[in-house]
PDB file of N, CA and C in Angstrom:
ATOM      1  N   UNK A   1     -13.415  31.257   4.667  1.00  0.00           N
ATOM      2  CA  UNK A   1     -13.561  29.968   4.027  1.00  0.00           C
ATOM      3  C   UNK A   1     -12.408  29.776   3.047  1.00  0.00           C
ATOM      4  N   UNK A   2     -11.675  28.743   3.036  1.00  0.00           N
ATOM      5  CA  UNK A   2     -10.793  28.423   2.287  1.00  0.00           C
ATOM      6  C   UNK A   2     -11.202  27.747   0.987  1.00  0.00           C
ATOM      7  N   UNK A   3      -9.960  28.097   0.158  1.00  0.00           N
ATOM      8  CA  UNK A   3     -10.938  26.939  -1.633  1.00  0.00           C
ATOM      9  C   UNK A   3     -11.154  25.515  -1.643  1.00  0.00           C
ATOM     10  N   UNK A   4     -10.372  25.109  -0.171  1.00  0.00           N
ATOM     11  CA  UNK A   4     -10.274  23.620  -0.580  1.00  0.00           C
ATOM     12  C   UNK A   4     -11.866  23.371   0.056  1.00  0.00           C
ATOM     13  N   UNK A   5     -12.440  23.970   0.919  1.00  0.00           N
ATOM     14  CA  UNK A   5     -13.859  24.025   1.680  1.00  0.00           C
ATOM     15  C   UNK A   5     -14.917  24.326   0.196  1.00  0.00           C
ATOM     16  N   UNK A   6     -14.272  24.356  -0.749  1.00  0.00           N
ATOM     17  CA  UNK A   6     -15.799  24.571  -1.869  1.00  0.00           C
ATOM     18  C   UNK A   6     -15.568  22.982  -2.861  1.00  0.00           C
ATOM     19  N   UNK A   7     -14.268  22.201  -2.498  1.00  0.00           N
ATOM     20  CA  UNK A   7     -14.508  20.897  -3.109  1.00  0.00           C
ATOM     21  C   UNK A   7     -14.593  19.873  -1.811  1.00  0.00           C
ATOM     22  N   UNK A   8     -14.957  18.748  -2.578  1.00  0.00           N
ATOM     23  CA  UNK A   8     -15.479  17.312  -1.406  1.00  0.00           C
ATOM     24  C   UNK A   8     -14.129  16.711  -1.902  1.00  0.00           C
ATOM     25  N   UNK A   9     -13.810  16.647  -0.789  1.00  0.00           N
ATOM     26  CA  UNK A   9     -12.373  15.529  -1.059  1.00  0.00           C
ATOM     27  C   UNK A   9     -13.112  13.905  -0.862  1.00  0.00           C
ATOM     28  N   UNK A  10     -12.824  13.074  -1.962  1.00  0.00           N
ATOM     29  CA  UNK A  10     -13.387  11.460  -1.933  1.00  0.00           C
ATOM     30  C   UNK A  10     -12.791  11.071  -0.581  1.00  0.00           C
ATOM     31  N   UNK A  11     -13.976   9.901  -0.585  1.00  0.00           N
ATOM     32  CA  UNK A  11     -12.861   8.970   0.449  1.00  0.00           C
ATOM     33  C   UNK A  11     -12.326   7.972  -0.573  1.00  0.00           C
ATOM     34  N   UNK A  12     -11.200   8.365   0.322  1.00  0.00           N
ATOM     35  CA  UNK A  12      -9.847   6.416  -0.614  1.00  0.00           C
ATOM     36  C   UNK A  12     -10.753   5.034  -0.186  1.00  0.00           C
ATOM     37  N   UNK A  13     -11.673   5.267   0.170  1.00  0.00           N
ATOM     38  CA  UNK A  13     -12.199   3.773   0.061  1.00  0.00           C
ATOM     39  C   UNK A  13     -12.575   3.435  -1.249  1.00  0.00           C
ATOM     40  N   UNK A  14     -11.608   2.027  -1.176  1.00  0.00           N
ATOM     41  CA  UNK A  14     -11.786   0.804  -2.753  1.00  0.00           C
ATOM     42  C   UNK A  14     -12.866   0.126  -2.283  1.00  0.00           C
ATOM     43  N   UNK A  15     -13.225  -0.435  -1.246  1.00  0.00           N
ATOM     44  CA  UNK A  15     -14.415  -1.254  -1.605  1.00  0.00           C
ATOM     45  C   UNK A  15     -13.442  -2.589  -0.332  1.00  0.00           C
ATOM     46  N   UNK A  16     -12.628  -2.557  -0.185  1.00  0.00           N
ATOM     47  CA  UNK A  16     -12.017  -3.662   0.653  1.00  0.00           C
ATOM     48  C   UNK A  16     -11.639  -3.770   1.750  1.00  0.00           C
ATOM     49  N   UNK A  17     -12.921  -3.634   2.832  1.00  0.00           N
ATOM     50  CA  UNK A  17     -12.431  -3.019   4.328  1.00  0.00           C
ATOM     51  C   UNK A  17     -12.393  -4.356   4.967  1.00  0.00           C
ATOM     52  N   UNK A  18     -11.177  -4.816   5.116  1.00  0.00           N
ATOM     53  CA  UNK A  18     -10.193  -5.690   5.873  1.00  0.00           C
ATOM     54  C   UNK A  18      -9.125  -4.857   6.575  1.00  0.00           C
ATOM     55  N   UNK A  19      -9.024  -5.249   8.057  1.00  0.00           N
ATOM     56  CA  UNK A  19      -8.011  -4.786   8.691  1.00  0.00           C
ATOM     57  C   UNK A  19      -6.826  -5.599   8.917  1.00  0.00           C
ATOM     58  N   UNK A  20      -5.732  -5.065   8.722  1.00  0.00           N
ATOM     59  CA  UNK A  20      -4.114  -6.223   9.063  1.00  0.00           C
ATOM     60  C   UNK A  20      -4.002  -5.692  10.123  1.00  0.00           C
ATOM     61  N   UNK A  21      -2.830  -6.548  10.186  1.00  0.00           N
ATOM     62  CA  UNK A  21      -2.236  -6.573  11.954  1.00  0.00           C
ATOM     63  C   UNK A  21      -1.507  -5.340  12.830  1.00  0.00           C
ATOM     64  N   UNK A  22      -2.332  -4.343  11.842  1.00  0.00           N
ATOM     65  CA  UNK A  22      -1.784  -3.007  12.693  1.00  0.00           C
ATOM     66  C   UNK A  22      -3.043  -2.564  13.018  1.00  0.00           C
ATOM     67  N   UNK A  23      -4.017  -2.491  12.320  1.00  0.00           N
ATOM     68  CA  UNK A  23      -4.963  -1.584  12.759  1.00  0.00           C
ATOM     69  C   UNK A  23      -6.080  -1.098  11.634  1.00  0.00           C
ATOM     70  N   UNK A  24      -4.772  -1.330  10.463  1.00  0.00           N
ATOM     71  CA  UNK A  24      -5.346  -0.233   9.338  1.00  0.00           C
ATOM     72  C   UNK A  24      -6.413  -0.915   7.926  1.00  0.00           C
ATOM     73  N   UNK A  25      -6.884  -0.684   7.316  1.00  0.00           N
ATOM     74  CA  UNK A  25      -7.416  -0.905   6.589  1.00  0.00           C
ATOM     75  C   UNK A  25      -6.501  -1.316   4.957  1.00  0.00           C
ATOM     76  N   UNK A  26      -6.622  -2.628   4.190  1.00  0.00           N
ATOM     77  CA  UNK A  26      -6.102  -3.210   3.579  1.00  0.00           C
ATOM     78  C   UNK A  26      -5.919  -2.836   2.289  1.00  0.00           C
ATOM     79  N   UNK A  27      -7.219  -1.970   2.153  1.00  0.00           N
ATOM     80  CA  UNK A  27      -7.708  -1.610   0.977  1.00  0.00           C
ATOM     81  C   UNK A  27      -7.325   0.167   0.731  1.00  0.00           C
ATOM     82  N   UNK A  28      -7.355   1.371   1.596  1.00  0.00           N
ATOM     83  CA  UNK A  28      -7.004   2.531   2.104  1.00  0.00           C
ATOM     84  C   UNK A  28      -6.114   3.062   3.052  1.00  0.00           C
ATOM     85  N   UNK A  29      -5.724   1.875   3.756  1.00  0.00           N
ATOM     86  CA  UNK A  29      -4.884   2.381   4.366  1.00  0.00           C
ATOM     87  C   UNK A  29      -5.048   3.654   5.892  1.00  0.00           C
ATOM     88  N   UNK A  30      -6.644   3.313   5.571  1.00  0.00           N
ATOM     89  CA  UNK A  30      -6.663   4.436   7.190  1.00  0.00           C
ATOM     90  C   UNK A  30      -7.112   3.397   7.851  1.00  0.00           C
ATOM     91  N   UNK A  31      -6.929   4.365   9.284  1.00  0.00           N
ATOM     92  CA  UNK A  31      -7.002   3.951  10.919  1.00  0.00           C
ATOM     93  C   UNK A  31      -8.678   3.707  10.918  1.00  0.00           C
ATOM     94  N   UNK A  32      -9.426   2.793  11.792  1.00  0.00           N
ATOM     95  CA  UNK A  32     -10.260   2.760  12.356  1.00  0.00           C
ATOM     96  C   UNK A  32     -11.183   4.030  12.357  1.00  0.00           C
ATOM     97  N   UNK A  33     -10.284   5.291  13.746  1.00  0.00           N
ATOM     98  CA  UNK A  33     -11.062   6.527  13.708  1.00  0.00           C
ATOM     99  C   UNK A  33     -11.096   7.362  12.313  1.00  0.00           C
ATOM    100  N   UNK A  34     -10.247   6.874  11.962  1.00  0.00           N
ATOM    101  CA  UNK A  34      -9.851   7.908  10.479  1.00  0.00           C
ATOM    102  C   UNK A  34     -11.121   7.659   9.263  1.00  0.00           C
ATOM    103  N   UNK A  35     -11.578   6.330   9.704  1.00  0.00           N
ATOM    104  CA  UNK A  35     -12.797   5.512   8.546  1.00  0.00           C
ATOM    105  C   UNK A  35     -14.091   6.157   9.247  1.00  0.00           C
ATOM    106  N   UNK A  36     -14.371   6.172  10.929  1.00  0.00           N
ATOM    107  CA  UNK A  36     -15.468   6.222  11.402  1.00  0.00           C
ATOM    108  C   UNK A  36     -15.824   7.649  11.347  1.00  0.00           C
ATOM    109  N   UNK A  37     -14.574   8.793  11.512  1.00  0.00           N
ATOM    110  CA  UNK A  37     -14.865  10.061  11.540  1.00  0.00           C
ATOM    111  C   UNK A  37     -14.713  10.850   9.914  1.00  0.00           C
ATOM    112  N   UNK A  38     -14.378  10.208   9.115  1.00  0.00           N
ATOM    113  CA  UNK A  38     -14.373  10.510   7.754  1.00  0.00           C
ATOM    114  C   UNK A  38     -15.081  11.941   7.273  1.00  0.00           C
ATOM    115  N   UNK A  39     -16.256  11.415   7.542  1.00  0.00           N
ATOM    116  CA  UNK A  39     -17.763  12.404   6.807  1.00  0.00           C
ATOM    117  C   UNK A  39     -17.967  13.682   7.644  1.00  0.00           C
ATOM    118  N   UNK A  40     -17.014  13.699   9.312  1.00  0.00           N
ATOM    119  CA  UNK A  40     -17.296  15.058  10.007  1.00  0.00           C
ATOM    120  C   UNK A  40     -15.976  15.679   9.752  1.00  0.00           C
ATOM    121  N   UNK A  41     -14.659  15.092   8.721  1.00  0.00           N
ATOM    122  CA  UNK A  41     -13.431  15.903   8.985  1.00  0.00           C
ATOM    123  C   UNK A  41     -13.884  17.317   7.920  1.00  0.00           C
ATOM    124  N   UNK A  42     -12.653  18.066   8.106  1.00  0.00           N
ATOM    125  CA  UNK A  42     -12.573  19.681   7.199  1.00  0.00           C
ATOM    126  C   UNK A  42     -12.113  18.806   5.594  1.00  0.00           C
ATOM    127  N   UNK A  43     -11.849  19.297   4.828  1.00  0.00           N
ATOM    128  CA  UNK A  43     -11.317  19.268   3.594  1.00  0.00           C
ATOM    129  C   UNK A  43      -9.559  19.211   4.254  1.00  0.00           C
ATOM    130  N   UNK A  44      -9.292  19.906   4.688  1.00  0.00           N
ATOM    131  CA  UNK A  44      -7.122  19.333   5.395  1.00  0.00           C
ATOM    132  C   UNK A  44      -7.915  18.415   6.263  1.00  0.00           C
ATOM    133  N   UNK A  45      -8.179  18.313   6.800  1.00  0.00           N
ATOM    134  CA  UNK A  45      -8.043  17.201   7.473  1.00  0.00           C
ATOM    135  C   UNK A  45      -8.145  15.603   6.895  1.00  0.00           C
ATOM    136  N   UNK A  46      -9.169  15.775   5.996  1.00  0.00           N
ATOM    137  CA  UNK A  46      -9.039  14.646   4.637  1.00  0.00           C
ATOM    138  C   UNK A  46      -7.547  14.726   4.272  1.00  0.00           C
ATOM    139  N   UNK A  47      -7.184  15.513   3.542  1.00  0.00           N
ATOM    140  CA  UNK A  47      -6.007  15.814   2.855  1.00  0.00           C
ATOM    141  C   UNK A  47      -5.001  14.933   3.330  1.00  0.00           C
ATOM    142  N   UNK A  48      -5.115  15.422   4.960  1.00  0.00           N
ATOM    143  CA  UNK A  48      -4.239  15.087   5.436  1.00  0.00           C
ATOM    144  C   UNK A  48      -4.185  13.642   6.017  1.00  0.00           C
ATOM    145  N   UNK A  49      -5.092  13.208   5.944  1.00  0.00           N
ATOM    146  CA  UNK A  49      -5.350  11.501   6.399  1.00  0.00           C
ATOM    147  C   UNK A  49      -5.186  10.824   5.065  1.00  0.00           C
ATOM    148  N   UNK A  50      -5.311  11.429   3.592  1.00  0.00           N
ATOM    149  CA  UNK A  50      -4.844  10.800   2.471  1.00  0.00           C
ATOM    150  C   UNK A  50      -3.173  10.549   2.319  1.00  0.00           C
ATOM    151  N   UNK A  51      -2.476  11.678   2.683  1.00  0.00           N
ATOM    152  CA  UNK A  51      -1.136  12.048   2.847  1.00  0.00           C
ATOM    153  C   UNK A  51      -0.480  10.682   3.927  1.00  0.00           C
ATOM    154  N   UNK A  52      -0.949  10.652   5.003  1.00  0.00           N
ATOM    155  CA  UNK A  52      -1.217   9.586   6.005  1.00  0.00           C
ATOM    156  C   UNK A  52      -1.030   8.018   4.676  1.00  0.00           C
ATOM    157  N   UNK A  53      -2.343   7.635   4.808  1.00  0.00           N
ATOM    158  CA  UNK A  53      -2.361   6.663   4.202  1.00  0.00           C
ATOM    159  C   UNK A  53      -1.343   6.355   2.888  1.00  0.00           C
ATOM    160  N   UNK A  54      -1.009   7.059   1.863  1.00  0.00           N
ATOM    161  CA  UNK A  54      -0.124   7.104   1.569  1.00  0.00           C
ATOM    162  C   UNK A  54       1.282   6.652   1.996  1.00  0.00           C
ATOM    163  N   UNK A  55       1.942   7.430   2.748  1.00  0.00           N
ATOM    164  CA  UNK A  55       3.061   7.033   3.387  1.00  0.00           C
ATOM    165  C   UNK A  55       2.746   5.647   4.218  1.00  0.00           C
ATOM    166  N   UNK A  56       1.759   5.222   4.685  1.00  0.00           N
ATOM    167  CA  UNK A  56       1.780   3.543   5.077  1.00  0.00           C
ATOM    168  C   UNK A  56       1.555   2.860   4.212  1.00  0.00           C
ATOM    169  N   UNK A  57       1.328   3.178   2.688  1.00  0.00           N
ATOM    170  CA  UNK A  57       0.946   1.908   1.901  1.00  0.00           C
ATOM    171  C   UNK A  57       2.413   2.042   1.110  1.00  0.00           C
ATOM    172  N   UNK A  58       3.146   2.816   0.627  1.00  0.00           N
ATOM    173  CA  UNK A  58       4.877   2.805   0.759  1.00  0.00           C
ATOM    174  C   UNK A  58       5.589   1.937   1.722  1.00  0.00           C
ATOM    175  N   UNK A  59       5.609   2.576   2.967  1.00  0.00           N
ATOM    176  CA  UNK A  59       5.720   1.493   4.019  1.00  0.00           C
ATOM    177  C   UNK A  59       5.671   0.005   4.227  1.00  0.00           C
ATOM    178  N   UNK A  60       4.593  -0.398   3.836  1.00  0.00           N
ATOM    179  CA  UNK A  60       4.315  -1.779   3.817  1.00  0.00           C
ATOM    180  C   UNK A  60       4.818  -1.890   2.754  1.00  0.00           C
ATOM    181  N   UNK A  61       4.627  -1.669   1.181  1.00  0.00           N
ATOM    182  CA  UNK A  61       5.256  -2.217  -0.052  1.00  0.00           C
ATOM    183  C   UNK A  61       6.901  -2.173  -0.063  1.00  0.00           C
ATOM    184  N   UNK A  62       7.541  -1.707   0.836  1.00  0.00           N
ATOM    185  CA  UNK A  62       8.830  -1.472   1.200  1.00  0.00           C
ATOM    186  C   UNK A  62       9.077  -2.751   1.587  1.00  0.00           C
ATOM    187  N   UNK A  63       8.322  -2.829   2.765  1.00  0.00           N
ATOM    188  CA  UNK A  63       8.741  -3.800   4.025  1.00  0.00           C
ATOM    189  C   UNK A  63       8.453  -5.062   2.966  1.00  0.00           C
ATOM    190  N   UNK A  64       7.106  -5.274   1.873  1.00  0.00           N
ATOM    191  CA  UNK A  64       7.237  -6.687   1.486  1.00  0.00           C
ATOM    192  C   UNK A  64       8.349  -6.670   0.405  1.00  0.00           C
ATOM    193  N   UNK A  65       8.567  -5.506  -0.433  1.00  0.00           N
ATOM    194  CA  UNK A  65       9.590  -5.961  -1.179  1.00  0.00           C
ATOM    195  C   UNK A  65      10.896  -6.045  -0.737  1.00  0.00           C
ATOM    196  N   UNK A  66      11.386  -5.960   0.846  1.00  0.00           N
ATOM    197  CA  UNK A  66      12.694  -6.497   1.278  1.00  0.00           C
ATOM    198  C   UNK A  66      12.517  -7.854   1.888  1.00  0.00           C
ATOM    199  N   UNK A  67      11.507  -8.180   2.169  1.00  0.00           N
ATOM    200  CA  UNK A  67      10.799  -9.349   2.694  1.00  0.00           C
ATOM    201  C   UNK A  67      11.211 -10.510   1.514  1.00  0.00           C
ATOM    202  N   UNK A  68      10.501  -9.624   0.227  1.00  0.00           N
ATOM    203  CA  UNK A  68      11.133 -10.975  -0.926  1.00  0.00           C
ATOM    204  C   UNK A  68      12.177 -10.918  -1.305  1.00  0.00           C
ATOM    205  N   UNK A  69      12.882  -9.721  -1.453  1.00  0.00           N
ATOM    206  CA  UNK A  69      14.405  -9.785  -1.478  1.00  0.00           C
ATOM    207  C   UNK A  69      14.975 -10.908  -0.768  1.00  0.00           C
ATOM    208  N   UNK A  70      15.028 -10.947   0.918  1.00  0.00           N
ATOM    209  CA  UNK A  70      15.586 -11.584   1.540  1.00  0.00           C
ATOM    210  C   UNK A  70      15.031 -12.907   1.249  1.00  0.00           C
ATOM    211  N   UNK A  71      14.006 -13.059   1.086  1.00  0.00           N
ATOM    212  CA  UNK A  71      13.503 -14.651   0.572  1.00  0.00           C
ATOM    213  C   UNK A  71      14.111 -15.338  -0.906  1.00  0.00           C
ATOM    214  N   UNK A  72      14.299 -14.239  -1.664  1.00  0.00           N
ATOM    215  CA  UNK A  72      14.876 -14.620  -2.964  1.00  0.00           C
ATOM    216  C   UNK A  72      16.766 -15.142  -2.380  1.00  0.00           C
ATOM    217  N   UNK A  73      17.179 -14.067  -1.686  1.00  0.00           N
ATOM    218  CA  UNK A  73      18.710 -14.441  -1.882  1.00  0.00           C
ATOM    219  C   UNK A  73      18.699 -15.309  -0.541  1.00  0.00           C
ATOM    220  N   UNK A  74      17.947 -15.427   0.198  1.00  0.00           N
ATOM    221  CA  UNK A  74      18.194 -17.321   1.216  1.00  0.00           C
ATOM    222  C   UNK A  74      18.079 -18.263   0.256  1.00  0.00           C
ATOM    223  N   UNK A  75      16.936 -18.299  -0.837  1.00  0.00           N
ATOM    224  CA  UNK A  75      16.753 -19.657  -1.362  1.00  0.00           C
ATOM    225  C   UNK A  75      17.429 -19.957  -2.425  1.00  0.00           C
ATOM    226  N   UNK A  76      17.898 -21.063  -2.791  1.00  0.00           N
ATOM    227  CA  UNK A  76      19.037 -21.106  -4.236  1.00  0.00           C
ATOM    228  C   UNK A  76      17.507 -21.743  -5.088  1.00  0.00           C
ATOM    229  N   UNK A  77      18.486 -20.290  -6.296  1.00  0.00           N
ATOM    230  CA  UNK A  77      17.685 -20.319  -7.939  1.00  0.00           C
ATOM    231  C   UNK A  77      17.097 -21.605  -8.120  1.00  0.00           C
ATOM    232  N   UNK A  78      16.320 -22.048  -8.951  1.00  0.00           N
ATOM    233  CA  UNK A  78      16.482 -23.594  -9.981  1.00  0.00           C
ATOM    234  C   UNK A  78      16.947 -23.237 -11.012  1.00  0.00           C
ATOM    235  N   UNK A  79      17.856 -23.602 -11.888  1.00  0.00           N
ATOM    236  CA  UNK A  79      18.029 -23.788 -12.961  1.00  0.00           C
ATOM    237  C   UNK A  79      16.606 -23.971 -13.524  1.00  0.00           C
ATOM    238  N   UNK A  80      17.008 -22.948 -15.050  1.00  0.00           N
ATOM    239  CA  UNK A  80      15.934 -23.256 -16.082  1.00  0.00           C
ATOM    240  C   UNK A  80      16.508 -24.778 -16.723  1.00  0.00           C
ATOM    241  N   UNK A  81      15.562 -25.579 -17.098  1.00  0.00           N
ATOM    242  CA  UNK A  81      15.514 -26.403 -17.833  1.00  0.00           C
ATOM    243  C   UNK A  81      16.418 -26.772 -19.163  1.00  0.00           C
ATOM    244  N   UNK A  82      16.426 -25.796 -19.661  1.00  0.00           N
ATOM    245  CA  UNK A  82      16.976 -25.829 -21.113  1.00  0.00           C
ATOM    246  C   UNK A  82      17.950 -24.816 -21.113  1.00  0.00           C
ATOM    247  N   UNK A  83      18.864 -24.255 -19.786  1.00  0.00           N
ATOM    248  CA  UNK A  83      19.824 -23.301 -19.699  1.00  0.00           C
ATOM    249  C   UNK A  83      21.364 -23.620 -20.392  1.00  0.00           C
ATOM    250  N   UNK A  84      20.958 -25.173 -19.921  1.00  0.00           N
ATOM    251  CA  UNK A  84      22.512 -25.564 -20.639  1.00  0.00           C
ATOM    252  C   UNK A  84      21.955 -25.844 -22.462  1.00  0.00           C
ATOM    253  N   UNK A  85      21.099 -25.848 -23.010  1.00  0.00           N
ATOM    254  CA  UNK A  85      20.999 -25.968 -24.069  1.00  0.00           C
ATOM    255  C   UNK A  85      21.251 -24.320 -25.100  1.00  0.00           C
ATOM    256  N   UNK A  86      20.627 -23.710 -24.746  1.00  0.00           N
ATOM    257  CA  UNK A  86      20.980 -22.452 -24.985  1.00  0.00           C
ATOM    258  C   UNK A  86      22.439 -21.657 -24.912  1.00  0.00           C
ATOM    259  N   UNK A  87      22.997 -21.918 -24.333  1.00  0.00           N
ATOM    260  CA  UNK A  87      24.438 -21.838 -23.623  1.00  0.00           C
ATOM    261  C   UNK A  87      25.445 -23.086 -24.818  1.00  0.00           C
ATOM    262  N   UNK A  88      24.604 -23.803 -25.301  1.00  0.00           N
ATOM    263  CA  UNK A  88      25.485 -24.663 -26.141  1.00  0.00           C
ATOM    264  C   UNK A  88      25.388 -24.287 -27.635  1.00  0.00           C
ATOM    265  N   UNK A  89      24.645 -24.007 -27.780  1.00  0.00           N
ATOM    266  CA  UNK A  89      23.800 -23.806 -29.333  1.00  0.00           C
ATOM    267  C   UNK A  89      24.072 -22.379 -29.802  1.00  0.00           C
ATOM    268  N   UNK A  90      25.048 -21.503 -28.960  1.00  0.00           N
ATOM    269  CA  UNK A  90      25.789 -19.945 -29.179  1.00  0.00           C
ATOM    270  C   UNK A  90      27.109 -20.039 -29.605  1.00  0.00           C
TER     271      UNK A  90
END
């Protein structure tokens, strides 16, 4: 018996089981089987589906923050309002 077999690894479930357009869960980040077989995995095998989820919720926060990157530098700035006032009054 290993030490990690004498603790309960949680499940990453928040409370927000919505699936996106891959498969995965919105809120944790696991697969379908990964949610349904949860309660029969080992302690690594949790581990290792946390490790999992992890690296896809990086993933996606990657993918949206180049997503707004590229949305920021297609669209031109607005001017603030009072830019030329500030700029005068120095």
């Amino acid at each position: 018996m290993e030490q990690l077999d004498f603790f309960d690894v949680p499940s990453p479930c928040v409370g927000c089981c919505q699936v996106n357009n891959r498969g995965y869960c919105k809120g944790c980040y696991r697969s379908r089987d990964e949610r349904f077989h949860w309660q029969n995995m080992t302690a690594d095998q949790k581990i290792k589906v946390i490790k999992l989820c992890r690296q896809r919720y990086l993933r996606i926060m990657r993918q949206r923050h180049n997503k707004e990157q590229e949305s920021a530098a297609q669209s031109p700035q607005q001017q603030f309002l009072f830019d030329d006032v500030n700029k005068s009054e120095t």
